[in-house]
Protein backbone atom coordinates (compact mmCIF):
# COMPACT_ATOMS: atom_id res chain seq x y z
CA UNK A 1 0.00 0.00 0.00
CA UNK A 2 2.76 2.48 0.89
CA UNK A 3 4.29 1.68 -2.54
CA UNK A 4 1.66 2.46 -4.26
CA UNK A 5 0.63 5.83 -2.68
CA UNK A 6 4.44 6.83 -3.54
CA UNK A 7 3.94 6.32 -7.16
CA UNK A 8 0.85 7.43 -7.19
CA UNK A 9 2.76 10.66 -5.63
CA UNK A 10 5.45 10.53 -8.22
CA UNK A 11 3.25 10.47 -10.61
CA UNK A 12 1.59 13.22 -9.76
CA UNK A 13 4.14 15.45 -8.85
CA UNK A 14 5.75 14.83 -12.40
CA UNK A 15 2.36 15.63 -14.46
CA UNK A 16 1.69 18.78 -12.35
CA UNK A 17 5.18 20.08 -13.37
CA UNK A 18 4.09 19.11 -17.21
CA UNK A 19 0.69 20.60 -17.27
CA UNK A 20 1.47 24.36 -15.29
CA UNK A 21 5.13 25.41 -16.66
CA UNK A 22 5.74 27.24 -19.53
CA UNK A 23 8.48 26.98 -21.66
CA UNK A 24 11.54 29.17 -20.85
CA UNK A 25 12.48 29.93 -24.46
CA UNK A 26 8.70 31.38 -24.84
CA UNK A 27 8.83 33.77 -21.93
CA UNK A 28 12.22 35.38 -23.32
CA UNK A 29 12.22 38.78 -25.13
CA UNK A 30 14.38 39.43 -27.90
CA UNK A 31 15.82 35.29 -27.81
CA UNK A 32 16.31 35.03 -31.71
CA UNK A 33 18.72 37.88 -32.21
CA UNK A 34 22.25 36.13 -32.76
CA UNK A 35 21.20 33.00 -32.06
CA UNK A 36 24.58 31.61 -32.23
CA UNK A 37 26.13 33.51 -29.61
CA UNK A 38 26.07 31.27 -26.65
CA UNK A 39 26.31 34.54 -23.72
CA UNK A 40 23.64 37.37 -24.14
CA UNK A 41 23.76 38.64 -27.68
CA UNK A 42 25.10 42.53 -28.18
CA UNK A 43 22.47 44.51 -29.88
CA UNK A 44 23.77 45.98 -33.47
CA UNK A 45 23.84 49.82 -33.86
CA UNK A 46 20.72 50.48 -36.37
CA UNK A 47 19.40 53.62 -37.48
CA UNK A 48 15.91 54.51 -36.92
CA UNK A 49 14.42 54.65 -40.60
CA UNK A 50 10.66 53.47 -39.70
CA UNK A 51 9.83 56.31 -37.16
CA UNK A 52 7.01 58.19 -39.04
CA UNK A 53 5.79 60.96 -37.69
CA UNK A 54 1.50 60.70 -36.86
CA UNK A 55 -0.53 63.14 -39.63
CA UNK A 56 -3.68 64.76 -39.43
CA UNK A 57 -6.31 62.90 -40.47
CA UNK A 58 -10.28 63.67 -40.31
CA UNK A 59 -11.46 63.43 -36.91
CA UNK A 60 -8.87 63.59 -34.96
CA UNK A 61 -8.94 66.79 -31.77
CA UNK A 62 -6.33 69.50 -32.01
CA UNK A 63 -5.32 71.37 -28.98
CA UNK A 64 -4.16 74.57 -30.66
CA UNK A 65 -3.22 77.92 -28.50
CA UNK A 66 -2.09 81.10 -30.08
CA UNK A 67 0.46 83.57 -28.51
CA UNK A 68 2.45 86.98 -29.08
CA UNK A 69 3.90 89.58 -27.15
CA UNK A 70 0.93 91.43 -26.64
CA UNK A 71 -1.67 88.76 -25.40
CA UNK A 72 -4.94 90.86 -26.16
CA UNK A 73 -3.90 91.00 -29.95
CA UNK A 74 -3.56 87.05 -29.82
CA UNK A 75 -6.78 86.66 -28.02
CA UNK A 76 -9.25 86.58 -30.75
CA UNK A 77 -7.49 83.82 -32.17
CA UNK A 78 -7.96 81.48 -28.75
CA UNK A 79 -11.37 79.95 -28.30
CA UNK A 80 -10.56 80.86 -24.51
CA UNK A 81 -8.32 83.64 -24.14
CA UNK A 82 -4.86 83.05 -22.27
CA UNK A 83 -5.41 83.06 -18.37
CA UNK A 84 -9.01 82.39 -18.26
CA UNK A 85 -8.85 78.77 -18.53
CA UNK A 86 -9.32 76.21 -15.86
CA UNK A 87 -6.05 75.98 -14.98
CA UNK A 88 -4.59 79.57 -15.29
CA UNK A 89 -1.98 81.61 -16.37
CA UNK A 90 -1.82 80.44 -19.57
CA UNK A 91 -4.15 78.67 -22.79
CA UNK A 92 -6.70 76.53 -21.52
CA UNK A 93 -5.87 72.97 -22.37
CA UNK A 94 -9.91 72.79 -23.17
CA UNK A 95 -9.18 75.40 -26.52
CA UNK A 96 -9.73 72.34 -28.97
CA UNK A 97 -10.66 71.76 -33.01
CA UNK A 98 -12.07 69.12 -34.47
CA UNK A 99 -10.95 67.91 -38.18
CA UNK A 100 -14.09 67.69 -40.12
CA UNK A 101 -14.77 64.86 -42.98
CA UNK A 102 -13.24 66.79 -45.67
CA UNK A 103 -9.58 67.80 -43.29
CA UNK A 104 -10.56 71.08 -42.17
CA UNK A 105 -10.60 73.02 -38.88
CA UNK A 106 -12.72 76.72 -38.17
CA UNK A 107 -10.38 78.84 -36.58
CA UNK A 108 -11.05 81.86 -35.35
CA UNK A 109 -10.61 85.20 -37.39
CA UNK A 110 -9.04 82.96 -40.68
CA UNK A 111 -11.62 80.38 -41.32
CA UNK A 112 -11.42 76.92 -42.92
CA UNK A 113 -7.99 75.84 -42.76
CA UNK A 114 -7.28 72.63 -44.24
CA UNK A 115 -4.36 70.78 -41.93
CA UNK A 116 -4.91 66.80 -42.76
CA UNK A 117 -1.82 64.82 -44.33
CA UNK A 118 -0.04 67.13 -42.21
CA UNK A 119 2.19 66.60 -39.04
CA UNK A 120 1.87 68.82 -36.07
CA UNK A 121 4.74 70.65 -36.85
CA UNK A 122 3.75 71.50 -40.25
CA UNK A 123 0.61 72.51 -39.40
CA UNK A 124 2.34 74.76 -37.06
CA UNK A 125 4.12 76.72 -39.49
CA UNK A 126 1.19 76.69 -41.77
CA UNK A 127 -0.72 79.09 -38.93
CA UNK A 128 1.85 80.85 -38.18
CA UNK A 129 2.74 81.81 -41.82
CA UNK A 130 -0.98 82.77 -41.85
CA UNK A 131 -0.69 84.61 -38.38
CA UNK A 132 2.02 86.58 -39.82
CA UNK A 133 -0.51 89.16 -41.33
CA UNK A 134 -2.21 89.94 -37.66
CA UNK A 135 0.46 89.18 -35.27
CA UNK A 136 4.12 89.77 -34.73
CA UNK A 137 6.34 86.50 -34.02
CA UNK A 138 3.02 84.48 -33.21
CA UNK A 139 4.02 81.71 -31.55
CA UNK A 140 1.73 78.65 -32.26
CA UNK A 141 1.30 75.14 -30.26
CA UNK A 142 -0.26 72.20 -31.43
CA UNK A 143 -0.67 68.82 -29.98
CA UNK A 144 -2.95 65.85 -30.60
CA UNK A 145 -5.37 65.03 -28.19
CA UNK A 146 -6.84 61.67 -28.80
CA UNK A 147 -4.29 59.76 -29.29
CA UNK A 148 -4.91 56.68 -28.27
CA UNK A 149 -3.99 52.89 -28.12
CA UNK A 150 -6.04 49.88 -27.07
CA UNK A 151 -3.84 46.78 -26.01
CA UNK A 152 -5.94 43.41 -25.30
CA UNK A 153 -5.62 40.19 -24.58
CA UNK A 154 -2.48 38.46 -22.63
CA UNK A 155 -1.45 40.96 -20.45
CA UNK A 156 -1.77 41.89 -17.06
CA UNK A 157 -3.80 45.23 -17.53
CA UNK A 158 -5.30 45.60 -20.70
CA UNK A 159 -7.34 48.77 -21.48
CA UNK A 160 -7.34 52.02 -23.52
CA UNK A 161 -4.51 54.43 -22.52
CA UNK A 162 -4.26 58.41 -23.38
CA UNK A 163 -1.19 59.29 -25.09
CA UNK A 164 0.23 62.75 -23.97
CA UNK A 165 3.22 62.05 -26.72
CA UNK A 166 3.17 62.56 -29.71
CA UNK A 167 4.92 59.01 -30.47
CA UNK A 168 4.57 55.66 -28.85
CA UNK A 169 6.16 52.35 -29.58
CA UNK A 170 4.48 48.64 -29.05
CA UNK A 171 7.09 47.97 -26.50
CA UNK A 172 5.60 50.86 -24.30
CA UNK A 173 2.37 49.96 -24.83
CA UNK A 174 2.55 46.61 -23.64
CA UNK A 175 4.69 48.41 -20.47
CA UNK A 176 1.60 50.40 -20.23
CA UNK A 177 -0.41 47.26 -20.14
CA UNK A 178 1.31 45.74 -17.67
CA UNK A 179 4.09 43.56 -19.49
CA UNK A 180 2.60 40.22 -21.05
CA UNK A 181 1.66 37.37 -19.39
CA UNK A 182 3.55 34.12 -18.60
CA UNK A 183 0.98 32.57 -21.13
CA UNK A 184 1.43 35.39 -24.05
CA UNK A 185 2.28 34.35 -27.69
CA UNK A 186 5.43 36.62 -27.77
CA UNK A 187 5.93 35.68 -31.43
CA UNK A 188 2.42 37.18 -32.96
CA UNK A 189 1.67 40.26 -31.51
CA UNK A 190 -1.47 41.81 -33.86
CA UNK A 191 -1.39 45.35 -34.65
CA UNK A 192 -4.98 46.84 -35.86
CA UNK A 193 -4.48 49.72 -37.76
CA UNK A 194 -7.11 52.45 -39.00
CA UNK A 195 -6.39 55.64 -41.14
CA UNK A 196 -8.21 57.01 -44.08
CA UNK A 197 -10.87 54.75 -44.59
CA UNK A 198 -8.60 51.58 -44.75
CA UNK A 199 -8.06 48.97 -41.91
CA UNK A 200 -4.66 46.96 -42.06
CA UNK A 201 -2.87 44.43 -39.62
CA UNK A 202 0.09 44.07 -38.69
CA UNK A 203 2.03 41.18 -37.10
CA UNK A 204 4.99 41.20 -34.77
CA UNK A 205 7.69 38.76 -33.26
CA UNK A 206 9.13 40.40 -29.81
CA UNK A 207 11.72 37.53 -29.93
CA UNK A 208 13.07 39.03 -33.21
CA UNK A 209 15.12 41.90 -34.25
CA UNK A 210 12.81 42.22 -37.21
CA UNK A 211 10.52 44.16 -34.55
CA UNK A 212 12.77 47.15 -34.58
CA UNK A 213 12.44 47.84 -37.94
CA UNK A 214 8.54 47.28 -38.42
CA UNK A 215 6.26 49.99 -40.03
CA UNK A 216 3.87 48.99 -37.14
CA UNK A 217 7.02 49.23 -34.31
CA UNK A 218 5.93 52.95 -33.58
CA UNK A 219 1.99 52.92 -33.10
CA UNK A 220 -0.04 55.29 -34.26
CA UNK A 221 -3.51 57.30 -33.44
CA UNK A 222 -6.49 54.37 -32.54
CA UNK A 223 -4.20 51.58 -33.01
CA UNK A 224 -5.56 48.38 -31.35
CA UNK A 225 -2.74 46.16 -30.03
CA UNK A 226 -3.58 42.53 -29.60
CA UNK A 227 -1.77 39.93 -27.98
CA UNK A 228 -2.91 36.48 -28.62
CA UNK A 229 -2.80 33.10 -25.44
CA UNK A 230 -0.44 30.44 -26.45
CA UNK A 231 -1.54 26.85 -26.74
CA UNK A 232 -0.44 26.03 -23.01
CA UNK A 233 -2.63 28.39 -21.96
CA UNK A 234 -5.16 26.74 -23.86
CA UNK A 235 -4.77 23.11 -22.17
CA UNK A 236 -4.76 25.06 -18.58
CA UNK A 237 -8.44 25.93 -19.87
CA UNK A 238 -9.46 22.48 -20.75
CA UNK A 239 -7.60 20.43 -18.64
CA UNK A 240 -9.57 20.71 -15.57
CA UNK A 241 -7.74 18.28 -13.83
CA UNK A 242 -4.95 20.59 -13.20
CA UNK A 243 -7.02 22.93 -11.64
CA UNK A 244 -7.85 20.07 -8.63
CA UNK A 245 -3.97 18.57 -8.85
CA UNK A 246 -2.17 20.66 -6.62
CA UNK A 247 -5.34 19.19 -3.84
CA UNK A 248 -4.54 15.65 -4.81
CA UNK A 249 -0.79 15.83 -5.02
CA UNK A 250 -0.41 17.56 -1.08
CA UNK A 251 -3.55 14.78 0.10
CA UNK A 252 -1.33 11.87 -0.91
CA UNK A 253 1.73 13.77 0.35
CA UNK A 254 0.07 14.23 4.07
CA UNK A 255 -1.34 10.27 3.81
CA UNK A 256 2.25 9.19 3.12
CA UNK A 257 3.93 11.14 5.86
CA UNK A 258 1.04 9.50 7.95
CA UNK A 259 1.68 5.90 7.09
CA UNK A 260 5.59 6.66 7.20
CA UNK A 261 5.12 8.13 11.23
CA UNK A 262 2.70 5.05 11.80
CA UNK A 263 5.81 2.86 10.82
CA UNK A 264 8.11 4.54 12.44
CA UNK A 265 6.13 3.97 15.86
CA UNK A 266 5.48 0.25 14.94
């Protein structure tokens, strides 16, 4: 009898370490650059060439604030004049523009001004060559204000996060998130990507150096990032027999040590 509760035992143990541990080589970031170094690999030098900078496009919320040495001349041109926002003592973060369907925003004093395919910088200069007529040195700032990502699935705390940047990469994101879980697919990582009326995906391998130089590396306005379960997270699902084999393994531990004290007295 004591034989057999010490297989039984084994044999337990042994499956429980099969059916809950994942794979080392899966949790590892970054594991298939220079595979054939055997220490940790050195990172090659690589210039940036697929940063690309976010554009205007239709819908998207402008916070724009005008300003010039003499602040009642720039007023007019401030849905909220300086110092009379919420905050104070300056534009109130609230002075907003929406792009309409056809890439246009109604500014104060000049109209219609068209500003999508743009980046925030050029649309900068664009006012402020306007400006030029009205004000001296205007000084214009413009920053997106709903930008934002959506990262689901394996990670610790997915949700929709507010980017105050005006740039973001996937790594971040999934920071944001929480980092990915011990059951994450590390090697397709879906990118959902929306902008002028077309919807692409993108798929990326955070074990591979090929990440880096992605078009979908740095994310952009609305981009939903989705991280799919691997398959041993999967069989944790449907094998319900792990969930109750921890219980069995520590009964037939606490019988044994039983039966071995009862000897031990005999």
């Amino acid at each position: 009898m004591k034989q057999l509760i010490l297989k039984l035992t084994f044999f337990c143990t042994i499956v429980a370490l099969m059916t809950s541990c994942v794979q080392y080589e899966e949790l590892v970031y970054f594991r298939k650059i220079d595979k054939e170094e055997t220490a940790r690999p050195q990172f090659p030098s690589d210039s940036i060439q697929n940063l690309v900078a976010l554009r205007i496009q239709k819908n998207d919320i402008l916070s724009i604030t005008v300003h010039s040495f003499d602040p009642t001349q720039s007023a007019p041109f401030n849905l909220i004049p300086p110092g009379m926002g919420a905050a104070g003592g300056g534009a109130s973060p609230f002075t907003t523009y929406i792009v309409d369907e056809n890439g246009k925003i109604d500014f104060p004093v000049l109209g219609k001004i068209e500003l999508r395919g743009l980046t925030a910088t050029e649309a900068k200069y664009k006012l402020v060559d306007l400006l030029k007529v009205y004000l001296k040195d205007p000084v214009v700032n413009i920053r997106f204000v709903n930008f934002r990502i959506s990262v689901l699935g394996e990670v610790n705390r997915p949700g929709v996060f507010i980017i105050d940047n005006d740039r973001i990469t996937v790594l971040e994101a999934i920071s944001m998130a929480g980092d990915l879980t011990d059951y994450s697919n590390r090697s397709n990582i879906l990118v959902v990507r929306e902008q002028d009326g077309i919807r692409q995906f993108g798929e990326l391998d955070i074990q591979s150096a090929d990440i880096f130089r992605s078009e979908y590396f740095y994310l952009r306005q609305g981009d939903v990032v989705y991280i799919e379960p691997t398959k041993d997270k999967e069989a944790s699902i449907r094998d319900q027999f792990s969930e109750y084999l921890p219980w069995v393994t520590s009964s037939l531990s606490a019988i044994t040590t039983i039966i071995a004290i009862l000897n031990i007295g005999q």
